[in-house]
N, C-alpha and C. Protein backbone atom coordinates (compact mmCIF):
# COMPACT_ATOMS: atom_id res chain seq x y z
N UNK A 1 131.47 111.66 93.19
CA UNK A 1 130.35 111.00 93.85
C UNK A 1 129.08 111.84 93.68
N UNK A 2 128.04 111.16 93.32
CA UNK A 2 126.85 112.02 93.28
C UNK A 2 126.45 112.28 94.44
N UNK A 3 125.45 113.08 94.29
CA UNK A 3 124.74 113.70 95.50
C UNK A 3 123.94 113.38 96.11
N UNK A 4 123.42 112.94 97.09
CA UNK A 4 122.23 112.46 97.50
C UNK A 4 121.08 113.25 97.36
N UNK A 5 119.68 113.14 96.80
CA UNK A 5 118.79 113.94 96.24
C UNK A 5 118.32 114.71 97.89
N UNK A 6 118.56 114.32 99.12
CA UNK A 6 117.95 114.85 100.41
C UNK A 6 118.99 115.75 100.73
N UNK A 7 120.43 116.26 100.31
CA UNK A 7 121.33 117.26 100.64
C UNK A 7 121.07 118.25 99.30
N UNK A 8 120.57 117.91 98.11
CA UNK A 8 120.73 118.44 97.14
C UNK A 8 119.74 119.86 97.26
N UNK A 9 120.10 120.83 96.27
CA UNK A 9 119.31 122.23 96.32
C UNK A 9 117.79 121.51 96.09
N UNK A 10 117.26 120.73 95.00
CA UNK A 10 116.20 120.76 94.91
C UNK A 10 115.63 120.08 95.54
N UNK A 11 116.27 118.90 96.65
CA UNK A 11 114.89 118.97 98.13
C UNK A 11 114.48 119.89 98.61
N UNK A 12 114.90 121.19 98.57
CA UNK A 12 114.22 122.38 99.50
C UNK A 12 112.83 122.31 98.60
N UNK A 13 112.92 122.65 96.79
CA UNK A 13 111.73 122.93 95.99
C UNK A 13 110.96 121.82 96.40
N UNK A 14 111.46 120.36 96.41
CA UNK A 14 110.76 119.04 96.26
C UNK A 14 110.03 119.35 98.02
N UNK A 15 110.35 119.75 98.82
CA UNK A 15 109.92 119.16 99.95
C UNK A 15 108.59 120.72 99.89
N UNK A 16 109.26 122.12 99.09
CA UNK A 16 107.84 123.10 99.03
C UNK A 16 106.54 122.65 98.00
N UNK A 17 106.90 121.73 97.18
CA UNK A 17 105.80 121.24 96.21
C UNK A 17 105.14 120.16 97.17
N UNK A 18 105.74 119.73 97.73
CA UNK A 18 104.89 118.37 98.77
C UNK A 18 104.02 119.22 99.98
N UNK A 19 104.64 120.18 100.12
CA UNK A 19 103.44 121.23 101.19
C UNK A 19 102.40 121.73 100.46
N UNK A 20 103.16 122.18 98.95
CA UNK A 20 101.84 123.27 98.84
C UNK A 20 100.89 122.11 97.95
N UNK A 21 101.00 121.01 97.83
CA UNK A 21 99.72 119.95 97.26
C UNK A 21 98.59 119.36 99.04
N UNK A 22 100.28 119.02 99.79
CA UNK A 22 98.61 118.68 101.07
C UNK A 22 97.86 119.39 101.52
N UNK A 23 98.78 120.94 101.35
CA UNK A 23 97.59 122.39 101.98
C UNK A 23 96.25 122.60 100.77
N UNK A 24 96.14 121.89 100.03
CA UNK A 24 95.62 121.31 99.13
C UNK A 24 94.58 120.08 99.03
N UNK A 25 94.83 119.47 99.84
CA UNK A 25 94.40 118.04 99.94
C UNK A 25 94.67 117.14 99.28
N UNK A 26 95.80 116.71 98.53
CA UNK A 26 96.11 116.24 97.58
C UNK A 26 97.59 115.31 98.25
N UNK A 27 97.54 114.27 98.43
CA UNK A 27 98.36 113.77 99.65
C UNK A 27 98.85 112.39 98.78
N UNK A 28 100.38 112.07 98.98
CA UNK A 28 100.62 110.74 98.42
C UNK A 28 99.59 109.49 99.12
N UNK A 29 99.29 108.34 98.00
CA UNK A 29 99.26 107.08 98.02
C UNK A 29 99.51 105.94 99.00
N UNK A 30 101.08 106.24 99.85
CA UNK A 30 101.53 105.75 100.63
C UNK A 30 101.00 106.57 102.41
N UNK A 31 100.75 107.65 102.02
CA UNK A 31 99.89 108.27 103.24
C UNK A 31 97.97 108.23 103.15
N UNK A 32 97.45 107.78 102.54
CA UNK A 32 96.09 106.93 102.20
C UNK A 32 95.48 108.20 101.25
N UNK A 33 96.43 108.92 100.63
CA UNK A 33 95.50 110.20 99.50
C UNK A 33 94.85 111.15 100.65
N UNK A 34 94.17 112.09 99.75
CA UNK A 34 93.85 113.28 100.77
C UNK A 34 92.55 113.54 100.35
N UNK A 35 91.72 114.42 100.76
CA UNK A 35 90.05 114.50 100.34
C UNK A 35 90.13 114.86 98.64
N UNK A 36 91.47 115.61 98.45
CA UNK A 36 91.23 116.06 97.17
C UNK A 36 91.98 115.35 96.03
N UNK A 37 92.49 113.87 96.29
CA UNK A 37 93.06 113.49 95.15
C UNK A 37 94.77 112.81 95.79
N UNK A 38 95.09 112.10 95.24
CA UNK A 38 96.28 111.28 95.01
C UNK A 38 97.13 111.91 94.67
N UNK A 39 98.54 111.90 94.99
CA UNK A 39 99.36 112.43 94.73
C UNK A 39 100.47 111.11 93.69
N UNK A 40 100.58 111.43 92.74
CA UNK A 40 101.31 110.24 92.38
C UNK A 40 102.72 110.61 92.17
N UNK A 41 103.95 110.00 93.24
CA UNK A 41 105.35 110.23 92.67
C UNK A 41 106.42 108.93 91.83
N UNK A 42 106.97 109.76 90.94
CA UNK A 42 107.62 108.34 90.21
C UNK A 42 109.15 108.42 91.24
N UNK A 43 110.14 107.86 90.65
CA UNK A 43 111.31 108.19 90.59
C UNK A 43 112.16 107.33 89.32
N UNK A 44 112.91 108.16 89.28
CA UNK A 44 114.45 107.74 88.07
C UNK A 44 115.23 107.06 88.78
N UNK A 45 115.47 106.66 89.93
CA UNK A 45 116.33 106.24 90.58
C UNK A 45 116.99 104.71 89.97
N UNK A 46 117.56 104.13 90.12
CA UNK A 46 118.32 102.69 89.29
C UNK A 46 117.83 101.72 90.43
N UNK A 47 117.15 100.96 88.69
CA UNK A 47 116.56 99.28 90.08
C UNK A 47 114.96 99.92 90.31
N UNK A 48 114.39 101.36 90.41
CA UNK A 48 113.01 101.82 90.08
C UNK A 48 112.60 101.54 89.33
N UNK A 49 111.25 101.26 89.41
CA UNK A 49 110.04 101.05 88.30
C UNK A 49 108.84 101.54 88.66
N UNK A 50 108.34 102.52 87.70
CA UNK A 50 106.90 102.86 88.49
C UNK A 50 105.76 101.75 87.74
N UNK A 51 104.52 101.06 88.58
CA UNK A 51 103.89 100.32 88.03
C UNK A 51 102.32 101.06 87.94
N UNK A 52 102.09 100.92 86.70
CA UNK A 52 100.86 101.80 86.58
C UNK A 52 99.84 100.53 86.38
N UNK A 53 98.78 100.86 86.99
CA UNK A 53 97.35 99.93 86.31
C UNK A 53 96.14 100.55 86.43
C-alpha cells in the first residue's frame, strides 16, 4: 500500500518550503496570493490536472 503523501518523510520538507515562501510573501492561489506573488502548486496525483491559462 502506498503511503499517504501527509505521513510521508517529505511532508515535513513540503510543509518547510510552504513556510519559508509565506515568510516571504509569496502565498498559494487558494489563500488569495500574498503581497509578493502566487504561489503555484501542481500535483501528480491520479484523476489531477493542472489547468494553466
Amino acid at each position: 500500500m502506498r503511503a499517504r503523501l501527509h505521513h510521508h518523510p517529505h511532508a515535513t520538507r513540503r510543509q518547510q518550503r510552504l513556510k519559508w515562501y509565506a515568510e516571504r510573501g509569496v502565498l498559494p492561489e487558494e489563500d488569495g496570493g500574498g503581497p509578493n506573488g502566487i504561489l503555484v502548486r501542481t500535483s501528480d496525483e491520479r484523476g489531477e490536472r493542472l489547468l494553466a491559462t
